[in-house]
PDB file of N, CA and C in Angstrom:
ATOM      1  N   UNK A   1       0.811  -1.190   0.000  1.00  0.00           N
ATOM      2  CA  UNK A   1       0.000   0.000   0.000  1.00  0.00           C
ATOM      3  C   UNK A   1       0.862   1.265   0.000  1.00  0.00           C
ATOM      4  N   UNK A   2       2.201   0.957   0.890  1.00  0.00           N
ATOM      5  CA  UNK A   2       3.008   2.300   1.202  1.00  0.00           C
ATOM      6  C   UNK A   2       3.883   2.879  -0.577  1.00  0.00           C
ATOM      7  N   UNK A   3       3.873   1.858  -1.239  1.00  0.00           N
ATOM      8  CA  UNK A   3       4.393   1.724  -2.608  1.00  0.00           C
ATOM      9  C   UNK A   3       3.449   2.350  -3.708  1.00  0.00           C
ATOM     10  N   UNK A   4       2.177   1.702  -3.233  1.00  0.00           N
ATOM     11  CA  UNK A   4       1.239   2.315  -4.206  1.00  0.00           C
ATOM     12  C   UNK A   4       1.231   3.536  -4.453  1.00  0.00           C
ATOM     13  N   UNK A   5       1.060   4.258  -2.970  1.00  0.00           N
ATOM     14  CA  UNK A   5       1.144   6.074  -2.473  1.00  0.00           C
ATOM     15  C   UNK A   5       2.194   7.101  -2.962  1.00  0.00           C
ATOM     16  N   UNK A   6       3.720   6.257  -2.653  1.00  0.00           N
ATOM     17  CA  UNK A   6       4.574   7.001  -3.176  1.00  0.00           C
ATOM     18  C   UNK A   6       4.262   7.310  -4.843  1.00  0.00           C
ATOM     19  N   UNK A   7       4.069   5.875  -5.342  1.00  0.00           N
ATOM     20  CA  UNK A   7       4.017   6.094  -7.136  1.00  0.00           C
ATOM     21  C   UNK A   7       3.142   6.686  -7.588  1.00  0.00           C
ATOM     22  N   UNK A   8       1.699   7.037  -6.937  1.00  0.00           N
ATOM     23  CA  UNK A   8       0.566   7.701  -7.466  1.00  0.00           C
ATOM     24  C   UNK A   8       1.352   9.450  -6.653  1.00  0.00           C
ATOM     25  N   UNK A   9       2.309   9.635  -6.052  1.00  0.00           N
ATOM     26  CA  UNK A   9       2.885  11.273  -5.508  1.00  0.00           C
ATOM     27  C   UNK A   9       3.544  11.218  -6.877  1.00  0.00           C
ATOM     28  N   UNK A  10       4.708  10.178  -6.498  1.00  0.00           N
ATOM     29  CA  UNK A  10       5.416  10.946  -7.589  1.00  0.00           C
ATOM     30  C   UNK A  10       4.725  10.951  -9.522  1.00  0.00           C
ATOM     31  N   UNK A  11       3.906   9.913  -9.654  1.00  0.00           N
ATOM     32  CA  UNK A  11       3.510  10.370 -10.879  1.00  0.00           C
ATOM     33  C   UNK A  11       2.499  11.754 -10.816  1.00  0.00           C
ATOM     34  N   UNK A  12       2.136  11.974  -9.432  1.00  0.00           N
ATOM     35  CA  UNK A  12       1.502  13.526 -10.247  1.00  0.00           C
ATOM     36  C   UNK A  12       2.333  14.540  -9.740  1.00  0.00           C
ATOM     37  N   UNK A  13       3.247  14.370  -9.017  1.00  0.00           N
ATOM     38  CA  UNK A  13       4.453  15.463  -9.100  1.00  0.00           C
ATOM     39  C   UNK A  13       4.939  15.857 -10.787  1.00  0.00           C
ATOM     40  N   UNK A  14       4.864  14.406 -11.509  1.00  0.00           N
ATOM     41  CA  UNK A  14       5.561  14.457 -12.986  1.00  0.00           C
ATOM     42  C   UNK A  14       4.671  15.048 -14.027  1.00  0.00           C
ATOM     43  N   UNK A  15       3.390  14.443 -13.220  1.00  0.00           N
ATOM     44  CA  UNK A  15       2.179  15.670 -14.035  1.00  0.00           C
ATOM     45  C   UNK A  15       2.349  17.043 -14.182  1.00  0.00           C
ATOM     46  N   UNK A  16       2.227  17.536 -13.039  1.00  0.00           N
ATOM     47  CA  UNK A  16       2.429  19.101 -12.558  1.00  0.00           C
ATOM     48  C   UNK A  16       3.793  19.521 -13.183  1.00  0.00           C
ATOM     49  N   UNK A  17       4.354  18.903 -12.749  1.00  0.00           N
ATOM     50  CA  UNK A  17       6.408  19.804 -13.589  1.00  0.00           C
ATOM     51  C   UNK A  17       5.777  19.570 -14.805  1.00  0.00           C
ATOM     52  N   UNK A  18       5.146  18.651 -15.861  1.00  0.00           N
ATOM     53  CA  UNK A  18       5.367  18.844 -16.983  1.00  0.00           C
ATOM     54  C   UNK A  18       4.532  19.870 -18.349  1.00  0.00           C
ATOM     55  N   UNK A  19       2.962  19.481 -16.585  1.00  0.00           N
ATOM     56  CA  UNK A  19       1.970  20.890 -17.008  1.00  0.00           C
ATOM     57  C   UNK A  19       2.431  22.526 -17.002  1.00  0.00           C
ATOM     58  N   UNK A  20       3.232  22.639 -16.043  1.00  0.00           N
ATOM     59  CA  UNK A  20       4.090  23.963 -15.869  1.00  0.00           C
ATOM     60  C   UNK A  20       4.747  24.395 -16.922  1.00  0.00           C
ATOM     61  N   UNK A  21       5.844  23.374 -17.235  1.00  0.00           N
ATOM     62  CA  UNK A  21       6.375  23.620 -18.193  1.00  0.00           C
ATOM     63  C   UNK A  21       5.335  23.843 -19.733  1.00  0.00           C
ATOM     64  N   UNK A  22       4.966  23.259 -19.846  1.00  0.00           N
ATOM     65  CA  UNK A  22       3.887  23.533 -21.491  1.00  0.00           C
ATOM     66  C   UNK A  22       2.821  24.453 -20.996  1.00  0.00           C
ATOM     67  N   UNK A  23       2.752  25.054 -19.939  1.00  0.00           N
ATOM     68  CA  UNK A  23       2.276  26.748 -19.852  1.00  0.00           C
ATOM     69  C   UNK A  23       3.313  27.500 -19.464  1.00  0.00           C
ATOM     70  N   UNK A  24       4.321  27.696 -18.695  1.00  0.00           N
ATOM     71  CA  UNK A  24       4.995  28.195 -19.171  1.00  0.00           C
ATOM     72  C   UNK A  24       5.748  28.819 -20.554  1.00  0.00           C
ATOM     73  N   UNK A  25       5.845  27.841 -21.291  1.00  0.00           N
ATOM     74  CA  UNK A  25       6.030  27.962 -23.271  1.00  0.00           C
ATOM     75  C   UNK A  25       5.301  28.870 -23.534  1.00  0.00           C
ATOM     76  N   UNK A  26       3.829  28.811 -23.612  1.00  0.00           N
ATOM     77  CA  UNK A  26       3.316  29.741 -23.819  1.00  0.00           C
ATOM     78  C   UNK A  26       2.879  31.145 -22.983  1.00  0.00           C
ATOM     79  N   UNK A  27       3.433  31.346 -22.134  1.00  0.00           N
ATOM     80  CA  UNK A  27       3.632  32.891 -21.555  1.00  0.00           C
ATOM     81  C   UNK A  27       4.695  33.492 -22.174  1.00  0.00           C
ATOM     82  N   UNK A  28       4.379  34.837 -22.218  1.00  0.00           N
ATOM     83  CA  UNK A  28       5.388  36.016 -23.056  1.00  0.00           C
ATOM     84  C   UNK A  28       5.305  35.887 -24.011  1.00  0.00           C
ATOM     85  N   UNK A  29       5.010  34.982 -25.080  1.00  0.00           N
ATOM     86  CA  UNK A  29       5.264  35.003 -26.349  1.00  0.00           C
ATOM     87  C   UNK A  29       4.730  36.174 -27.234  1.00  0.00           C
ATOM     88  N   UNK A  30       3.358  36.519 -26.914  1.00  0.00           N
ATOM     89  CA  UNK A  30       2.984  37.609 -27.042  1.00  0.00           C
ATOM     90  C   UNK A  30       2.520  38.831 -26.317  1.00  0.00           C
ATOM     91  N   UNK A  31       1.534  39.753 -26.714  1.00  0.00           N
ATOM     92  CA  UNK A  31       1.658  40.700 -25.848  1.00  0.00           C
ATOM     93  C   UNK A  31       2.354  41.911 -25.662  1.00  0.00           C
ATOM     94  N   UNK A  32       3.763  42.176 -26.117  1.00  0.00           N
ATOM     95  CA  UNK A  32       4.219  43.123 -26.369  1.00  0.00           C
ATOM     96  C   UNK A  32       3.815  43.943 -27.225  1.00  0.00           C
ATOM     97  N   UNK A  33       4.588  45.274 -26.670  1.00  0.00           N
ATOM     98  CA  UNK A  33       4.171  46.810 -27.703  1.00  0.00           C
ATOM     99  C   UNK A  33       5.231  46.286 -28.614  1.00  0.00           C
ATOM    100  N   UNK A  34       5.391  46.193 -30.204  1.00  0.00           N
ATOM    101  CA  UNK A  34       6.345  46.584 -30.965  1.00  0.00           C
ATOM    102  C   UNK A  34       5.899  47.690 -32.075  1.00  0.00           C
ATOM    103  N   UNK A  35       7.003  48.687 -32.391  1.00  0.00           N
ATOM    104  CA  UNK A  35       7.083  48.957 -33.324  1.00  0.00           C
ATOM    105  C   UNK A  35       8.149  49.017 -34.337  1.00  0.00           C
ATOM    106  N   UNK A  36       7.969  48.990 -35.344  1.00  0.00           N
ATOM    107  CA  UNK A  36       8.648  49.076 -36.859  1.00  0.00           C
ATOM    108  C   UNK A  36       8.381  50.131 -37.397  1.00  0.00           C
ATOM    109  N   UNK A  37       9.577  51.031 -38.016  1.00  0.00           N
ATOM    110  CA  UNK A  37       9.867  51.640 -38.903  1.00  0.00           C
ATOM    111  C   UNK A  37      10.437  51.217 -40.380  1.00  0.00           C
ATOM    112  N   UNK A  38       9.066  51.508 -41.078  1.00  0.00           N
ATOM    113  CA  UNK A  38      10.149  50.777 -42.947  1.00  0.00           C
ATOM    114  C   UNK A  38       9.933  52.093 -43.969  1.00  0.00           C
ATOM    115  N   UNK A  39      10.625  52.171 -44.466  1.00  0.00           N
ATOM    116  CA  UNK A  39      11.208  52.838 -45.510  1.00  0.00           C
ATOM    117  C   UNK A  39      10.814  52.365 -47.132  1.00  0.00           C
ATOM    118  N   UNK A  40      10.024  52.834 -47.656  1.00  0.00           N
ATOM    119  CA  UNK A  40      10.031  52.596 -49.313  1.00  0.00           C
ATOM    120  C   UNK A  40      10.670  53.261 -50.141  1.00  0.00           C
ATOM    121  N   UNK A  41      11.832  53.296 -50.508  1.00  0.00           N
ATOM    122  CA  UNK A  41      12.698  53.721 -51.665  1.00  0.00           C
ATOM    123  C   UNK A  41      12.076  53.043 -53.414  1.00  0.00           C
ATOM    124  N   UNK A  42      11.699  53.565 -54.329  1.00  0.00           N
ATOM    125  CA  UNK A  42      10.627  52.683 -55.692  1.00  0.00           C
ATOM    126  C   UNK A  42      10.481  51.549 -54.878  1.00  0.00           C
ATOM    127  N   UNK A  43      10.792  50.320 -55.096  1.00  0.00           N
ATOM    128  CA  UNK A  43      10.387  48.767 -55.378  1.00  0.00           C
ATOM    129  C   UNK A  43      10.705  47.970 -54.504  1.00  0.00           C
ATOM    130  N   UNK A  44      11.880  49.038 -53.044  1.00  0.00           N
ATOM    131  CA  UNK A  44      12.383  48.311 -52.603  1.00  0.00           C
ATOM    132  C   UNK A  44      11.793  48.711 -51.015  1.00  0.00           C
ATOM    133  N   UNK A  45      11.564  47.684 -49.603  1.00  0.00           N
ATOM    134  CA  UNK A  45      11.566  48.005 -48.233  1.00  0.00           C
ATOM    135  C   UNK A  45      12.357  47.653 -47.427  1.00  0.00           C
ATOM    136  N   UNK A  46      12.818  48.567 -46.581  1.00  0.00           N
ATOM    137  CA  UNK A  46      14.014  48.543 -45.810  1.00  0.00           C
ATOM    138  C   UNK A  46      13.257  48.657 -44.331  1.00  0.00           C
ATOM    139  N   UNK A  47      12.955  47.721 -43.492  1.00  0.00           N
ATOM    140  CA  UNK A  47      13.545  46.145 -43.716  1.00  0.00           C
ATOM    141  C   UNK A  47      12.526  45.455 -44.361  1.00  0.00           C
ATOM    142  N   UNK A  48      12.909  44.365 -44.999  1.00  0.00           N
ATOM    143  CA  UNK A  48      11.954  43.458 -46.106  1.00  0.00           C
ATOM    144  C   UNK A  48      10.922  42.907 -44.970  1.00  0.00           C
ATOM    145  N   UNK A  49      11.549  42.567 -44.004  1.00  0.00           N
ATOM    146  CA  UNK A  49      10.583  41.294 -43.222  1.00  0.00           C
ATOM    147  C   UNK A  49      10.604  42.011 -41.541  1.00  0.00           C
ATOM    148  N   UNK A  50       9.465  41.810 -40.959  1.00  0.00           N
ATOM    149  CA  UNK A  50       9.630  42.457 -39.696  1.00  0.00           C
ATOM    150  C   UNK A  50       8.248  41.034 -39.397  1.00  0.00           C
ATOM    151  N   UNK A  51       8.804  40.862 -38.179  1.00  0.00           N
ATOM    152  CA  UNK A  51       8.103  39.388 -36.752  1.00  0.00           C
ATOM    153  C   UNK A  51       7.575  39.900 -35.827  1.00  0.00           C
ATOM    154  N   UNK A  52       6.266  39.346 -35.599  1.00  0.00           N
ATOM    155  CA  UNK A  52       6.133  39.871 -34.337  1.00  0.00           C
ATOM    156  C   UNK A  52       5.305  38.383 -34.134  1.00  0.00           C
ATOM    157  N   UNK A  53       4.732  38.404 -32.503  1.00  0.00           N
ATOM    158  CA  UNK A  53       4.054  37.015 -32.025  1.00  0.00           C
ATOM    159  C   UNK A  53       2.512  37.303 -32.083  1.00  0.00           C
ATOM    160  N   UNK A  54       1.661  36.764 -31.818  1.00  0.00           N
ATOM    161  CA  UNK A  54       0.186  36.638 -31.974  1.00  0.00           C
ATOM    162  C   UNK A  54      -0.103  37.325 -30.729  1.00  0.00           C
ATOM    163  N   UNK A  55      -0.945  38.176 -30.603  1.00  0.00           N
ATOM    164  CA  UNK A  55      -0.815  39.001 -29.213  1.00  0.00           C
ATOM    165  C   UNK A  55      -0.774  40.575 -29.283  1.00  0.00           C
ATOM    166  N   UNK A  56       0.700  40.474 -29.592  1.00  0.00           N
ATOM    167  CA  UNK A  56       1.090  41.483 -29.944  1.00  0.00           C
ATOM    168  C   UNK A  56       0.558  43.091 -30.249  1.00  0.00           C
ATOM    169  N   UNK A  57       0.775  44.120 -29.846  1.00  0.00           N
ATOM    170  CA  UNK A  57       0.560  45.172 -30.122  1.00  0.00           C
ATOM    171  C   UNK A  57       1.605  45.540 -31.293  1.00  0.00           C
ATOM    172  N   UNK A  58       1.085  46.013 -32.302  1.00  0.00           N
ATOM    173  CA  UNK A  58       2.178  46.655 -33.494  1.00  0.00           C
ATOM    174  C   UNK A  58       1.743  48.184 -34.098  1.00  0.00           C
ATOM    175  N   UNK A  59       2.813  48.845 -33.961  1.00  0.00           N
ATOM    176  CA  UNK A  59       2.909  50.089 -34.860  1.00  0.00           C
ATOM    177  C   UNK A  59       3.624  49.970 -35.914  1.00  0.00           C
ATOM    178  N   UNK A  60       3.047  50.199 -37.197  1.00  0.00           N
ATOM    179  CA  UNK A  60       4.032  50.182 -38.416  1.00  0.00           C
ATOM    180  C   UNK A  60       3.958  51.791 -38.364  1.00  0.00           C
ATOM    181  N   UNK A  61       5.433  52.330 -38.844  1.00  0.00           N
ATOM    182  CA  UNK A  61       5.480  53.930 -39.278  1.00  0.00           C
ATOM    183  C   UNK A  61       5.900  53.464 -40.803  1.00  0.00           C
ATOM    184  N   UNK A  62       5.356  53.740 -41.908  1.00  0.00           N
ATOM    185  CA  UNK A  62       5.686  53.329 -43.080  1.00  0.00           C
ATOM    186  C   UNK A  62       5.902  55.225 -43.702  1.00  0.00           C
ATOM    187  N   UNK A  63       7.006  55.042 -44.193  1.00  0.00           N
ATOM    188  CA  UNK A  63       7.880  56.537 -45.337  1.00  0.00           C
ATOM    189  C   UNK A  63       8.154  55.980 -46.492  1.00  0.00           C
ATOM    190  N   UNK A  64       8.132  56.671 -47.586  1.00  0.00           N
ATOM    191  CA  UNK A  64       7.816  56.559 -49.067  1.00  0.00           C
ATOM    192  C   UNK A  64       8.797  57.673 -49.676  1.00  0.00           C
ATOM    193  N   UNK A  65       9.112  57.571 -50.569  1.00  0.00           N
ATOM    194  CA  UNK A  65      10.353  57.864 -51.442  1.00  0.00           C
ATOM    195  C   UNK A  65       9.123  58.899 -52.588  1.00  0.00           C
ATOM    196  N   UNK A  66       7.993  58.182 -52.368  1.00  0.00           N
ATOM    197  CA  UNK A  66       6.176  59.467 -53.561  1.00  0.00           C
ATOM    198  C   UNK A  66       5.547  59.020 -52.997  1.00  0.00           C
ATOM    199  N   UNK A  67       4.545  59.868 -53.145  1.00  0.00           N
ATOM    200  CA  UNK A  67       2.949  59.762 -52.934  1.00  0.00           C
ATOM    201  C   UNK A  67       2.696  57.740 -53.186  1.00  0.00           C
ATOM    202  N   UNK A  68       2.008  57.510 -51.934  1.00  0.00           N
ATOM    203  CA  UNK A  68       2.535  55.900 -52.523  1.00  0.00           C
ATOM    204  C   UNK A  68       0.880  55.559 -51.594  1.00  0.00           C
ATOM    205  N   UNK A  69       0.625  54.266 -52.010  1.00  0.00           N
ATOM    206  CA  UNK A  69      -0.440  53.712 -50.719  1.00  0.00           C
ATOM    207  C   UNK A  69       0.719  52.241 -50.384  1.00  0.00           C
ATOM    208  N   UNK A  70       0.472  51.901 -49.491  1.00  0.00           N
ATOM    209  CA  UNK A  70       1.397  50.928 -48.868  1.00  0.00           C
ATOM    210  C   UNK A  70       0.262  50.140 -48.522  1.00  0.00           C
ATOM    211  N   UNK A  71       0.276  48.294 -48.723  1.00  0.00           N
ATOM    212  CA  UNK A  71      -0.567  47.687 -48.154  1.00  0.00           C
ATOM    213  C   UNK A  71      -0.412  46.468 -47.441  1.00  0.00           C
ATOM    214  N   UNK A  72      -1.213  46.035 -46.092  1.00  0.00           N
ATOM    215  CA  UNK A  72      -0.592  44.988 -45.403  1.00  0.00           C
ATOM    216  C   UNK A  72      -1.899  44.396 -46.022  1.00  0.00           C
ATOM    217  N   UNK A  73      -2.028  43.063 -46.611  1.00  0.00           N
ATOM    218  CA  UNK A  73      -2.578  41.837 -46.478  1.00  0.00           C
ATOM    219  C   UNK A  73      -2.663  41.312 -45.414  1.00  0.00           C
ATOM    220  N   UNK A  74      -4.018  40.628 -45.271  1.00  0.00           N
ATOM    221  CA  UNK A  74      -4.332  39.771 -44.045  1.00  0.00           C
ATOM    222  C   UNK A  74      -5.028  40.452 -42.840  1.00  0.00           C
ATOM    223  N   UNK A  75      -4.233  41.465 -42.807  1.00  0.00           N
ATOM    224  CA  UNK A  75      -4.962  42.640 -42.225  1.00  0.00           C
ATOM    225  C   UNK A  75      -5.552  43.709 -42.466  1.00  0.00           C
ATOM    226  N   UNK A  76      -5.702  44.004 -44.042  1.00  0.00           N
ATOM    227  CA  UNK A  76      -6.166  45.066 -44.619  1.00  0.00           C
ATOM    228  C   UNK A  76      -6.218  46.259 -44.195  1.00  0.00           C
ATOM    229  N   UNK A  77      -4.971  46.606 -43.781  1.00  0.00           N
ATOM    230  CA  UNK A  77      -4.535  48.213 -43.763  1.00  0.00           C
ATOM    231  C   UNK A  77      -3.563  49.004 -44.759  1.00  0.00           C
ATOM    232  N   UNK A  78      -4.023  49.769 -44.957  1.00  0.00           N
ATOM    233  CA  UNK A  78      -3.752  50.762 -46.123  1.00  0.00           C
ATOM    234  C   UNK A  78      -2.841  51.862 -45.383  1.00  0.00           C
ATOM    235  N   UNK A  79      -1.357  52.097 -46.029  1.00  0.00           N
ATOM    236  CA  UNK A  79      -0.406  53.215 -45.798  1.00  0.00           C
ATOM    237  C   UNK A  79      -0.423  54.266 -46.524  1.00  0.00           C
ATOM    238  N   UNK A  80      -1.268  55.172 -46.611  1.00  0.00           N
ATOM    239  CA  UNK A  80      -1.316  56.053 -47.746  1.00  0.00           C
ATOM    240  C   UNK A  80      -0.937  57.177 -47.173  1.00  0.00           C
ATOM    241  N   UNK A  81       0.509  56.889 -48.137  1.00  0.00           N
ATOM    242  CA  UNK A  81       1.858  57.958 -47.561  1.00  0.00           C
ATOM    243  C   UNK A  81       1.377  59.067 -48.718  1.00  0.00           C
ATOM    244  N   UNK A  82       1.171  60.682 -47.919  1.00  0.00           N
ATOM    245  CA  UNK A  82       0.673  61.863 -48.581  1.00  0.00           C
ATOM    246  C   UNK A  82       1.605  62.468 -49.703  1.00  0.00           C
ATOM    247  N   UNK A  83       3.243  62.102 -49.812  1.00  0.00           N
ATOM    248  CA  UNK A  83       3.755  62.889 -50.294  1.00  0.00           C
ATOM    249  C   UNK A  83       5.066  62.817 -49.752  1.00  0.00           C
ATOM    250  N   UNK A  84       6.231  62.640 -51.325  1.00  0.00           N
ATOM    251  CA  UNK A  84       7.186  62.138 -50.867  1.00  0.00           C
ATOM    252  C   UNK A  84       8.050  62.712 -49.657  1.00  0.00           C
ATOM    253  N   UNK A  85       8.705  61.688 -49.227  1.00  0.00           N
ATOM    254  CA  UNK A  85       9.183  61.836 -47.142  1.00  0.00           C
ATOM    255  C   UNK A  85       7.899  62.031 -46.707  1.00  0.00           C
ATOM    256  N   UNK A  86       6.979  61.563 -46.518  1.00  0.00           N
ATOM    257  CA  UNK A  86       6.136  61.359 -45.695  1.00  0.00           C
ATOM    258  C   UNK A  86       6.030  60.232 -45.085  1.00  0.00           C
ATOM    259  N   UNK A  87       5.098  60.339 -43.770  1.00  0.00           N
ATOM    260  CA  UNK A  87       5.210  59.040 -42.827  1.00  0.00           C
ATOM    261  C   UNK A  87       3.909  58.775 -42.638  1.00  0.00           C
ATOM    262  N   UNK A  88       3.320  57.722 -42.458  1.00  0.00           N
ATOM    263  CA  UNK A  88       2.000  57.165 -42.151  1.00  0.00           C
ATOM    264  C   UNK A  88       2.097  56.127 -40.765  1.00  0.00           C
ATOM    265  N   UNK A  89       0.844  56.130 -39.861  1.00  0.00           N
ATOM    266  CA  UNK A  89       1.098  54.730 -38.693  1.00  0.00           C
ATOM    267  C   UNK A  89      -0.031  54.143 -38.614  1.00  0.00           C
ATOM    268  N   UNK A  90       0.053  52.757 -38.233  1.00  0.00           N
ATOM    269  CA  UNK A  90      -1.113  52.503 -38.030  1.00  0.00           C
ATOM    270  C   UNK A  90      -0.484  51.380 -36.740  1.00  0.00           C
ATOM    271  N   UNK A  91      -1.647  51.499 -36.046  1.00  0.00           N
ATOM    272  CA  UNK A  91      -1.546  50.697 -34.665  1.00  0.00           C
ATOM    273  C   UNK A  91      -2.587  49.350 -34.747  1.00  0.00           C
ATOM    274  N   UNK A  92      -2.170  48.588 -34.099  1.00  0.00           N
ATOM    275  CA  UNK A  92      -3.522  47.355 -34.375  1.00  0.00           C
ATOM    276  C   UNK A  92      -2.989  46.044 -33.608  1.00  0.00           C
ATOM    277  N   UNK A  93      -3.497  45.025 -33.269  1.00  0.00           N
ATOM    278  CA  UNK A  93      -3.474  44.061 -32.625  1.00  0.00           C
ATOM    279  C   UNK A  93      -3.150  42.829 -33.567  1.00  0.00           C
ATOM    280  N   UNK A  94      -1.984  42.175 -33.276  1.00  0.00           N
ATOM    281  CA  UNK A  94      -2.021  40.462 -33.842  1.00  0.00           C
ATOM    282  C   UNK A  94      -2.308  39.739 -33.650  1.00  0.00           C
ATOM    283  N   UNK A  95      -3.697  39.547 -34.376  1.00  0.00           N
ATOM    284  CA  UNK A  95      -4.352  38.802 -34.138  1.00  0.00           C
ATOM    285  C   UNK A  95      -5.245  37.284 -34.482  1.00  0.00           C
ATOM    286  N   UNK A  96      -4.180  37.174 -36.016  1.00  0.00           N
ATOM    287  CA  UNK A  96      -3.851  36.467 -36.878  1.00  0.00           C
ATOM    288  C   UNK A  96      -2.398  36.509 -36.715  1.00  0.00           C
ATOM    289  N   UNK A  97      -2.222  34.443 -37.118  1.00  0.00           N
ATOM    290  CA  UNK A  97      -0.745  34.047 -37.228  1.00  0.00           C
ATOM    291  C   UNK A  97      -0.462  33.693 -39.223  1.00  0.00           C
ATOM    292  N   UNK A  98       0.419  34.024 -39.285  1.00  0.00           N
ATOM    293  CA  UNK A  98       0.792  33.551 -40.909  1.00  0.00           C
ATOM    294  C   UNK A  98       1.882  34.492 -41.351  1.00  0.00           C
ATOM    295  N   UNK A  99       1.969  34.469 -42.706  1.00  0.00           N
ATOM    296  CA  UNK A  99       3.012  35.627 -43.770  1.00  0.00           C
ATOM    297  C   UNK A  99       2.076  36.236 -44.390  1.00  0.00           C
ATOM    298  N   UNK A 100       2.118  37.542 -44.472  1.00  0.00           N
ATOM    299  CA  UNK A 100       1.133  38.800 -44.495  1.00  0.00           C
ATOM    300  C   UNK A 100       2.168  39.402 -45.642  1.00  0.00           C
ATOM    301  N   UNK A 101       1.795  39.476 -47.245  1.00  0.00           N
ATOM    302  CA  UNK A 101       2.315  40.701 -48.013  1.00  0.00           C
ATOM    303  C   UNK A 101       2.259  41.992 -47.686  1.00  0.00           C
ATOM    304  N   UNK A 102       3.537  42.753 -47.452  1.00  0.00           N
ATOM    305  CA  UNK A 102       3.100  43.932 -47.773  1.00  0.00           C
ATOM    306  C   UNK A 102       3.718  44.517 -48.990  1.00  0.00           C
ATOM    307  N   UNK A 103       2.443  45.180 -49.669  1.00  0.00           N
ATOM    308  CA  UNK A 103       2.574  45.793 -51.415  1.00  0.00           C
ATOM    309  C   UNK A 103       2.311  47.099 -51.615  1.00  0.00           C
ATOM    310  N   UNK A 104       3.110  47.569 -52.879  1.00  0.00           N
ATOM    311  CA  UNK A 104       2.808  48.908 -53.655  1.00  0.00           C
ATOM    312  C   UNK A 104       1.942  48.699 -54.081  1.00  0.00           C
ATOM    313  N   UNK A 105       0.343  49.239 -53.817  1.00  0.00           N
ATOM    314  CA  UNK A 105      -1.259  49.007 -54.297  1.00  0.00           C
ATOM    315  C   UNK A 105      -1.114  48.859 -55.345  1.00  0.00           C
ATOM    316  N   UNK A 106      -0.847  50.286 -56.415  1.00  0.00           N
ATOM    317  CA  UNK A 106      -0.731  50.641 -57.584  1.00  0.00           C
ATOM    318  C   UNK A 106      -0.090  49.401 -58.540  1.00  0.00           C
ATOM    319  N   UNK A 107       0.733  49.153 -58.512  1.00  0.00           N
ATOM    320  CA  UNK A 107       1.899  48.117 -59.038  1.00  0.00           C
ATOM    321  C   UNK A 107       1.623  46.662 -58.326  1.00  0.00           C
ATOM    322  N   UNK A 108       0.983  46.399 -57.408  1.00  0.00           N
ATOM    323  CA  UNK A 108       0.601  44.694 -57.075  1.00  0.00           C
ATOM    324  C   UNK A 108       2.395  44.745 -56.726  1.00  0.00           C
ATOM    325  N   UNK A 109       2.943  45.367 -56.250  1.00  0.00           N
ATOM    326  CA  UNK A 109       4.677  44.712 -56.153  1.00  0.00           C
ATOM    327  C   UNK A 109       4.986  44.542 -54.823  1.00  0.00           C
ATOM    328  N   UNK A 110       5.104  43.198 -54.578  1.00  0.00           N
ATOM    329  CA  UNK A 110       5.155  43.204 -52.724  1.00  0.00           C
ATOM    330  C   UNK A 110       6.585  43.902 -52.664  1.00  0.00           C
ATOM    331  N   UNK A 111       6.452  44.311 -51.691  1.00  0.00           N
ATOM    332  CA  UNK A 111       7.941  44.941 -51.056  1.00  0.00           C
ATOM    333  C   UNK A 111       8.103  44.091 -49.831  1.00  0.00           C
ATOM    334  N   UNK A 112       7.418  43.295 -49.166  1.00  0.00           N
ATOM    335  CA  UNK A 112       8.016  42.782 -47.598  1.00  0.00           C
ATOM    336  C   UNK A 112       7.233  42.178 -47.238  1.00  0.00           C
ATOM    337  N   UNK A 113       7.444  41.780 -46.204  1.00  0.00           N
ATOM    338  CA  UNK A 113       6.510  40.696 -45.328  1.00  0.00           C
ATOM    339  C   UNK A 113       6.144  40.634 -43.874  1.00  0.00           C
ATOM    340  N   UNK A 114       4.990  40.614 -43.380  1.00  0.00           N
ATOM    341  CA  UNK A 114       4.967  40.621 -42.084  1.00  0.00           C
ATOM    342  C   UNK A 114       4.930  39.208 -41.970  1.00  0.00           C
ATOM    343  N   UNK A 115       5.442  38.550 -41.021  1.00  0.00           N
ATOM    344  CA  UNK A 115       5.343  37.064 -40.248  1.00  0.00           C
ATOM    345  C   UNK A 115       4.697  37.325 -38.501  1.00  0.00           C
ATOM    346  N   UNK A 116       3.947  37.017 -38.458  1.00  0.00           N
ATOM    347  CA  UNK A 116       2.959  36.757 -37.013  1.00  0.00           C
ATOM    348  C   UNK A 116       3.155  35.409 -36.658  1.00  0.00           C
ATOM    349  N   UNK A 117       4.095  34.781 -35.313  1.00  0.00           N
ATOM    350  CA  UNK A 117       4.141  33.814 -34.677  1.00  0.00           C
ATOM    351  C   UNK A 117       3.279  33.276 -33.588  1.00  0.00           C
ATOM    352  N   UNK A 118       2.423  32.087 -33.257  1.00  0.00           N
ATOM    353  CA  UNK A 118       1.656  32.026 -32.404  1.00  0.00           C
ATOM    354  C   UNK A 118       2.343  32.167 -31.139  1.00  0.00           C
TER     355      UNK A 118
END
């Protein structure tokens, strides 16, 4: 009986450490403020690819080289930069995970990519 007791402790001791751990994993991952600054020079974005986690708070500041609309897929927000060196922001929640184009409207020409991690 004294055998039985110990093995039914320690198997849910092994429960608990291992439940901890696989919630633990998922704390922090998201949730944070980030923001990004990108740059459109014609055809090209500096930086191509910007990450953030599912959660997440994001500011994009998107600047344009002309009069440009800038677009994120997936999330359907529109950068419609007024006039060249101009800056546009948009704030919003991640709230979808995947690879998100972002494109020159006009031209269909992706310039970059957002990636959202769960």
């Amino acid at each position: 009986m004294r055998n039985a007791r110990v093995l039914i402790v320690a198997a849910l001791l092994a429960f608990l450490v291992i439940a901890a751990y696989l919630v633990s994993r998922n704390v922090g991952g998201g949730g944070q403020a980030r923001t990004f600054d990108l740059k459109v020079t014609g055809t090209t974005m500096t930086p191509a690819k910007i990450t953030a986690k599912q959660g997440d708070t994001i500011t994009i500041n998107v600047s344009a080289d002309k009069q440009e609309e800038i677009h994120l897929h997936g999330y359907d927000i529109a950068f419609e930069v007024p006039s060249a060196g101009g800056t546009v922001s948009h704030t919003f929640k991640a709230d979808k995970t995947g690879d998100f184009e972002i494109e020159i409207e006009d031209s269909s020409t992706q310039v970059g990519e957002l990636d959202v991690s769960p």
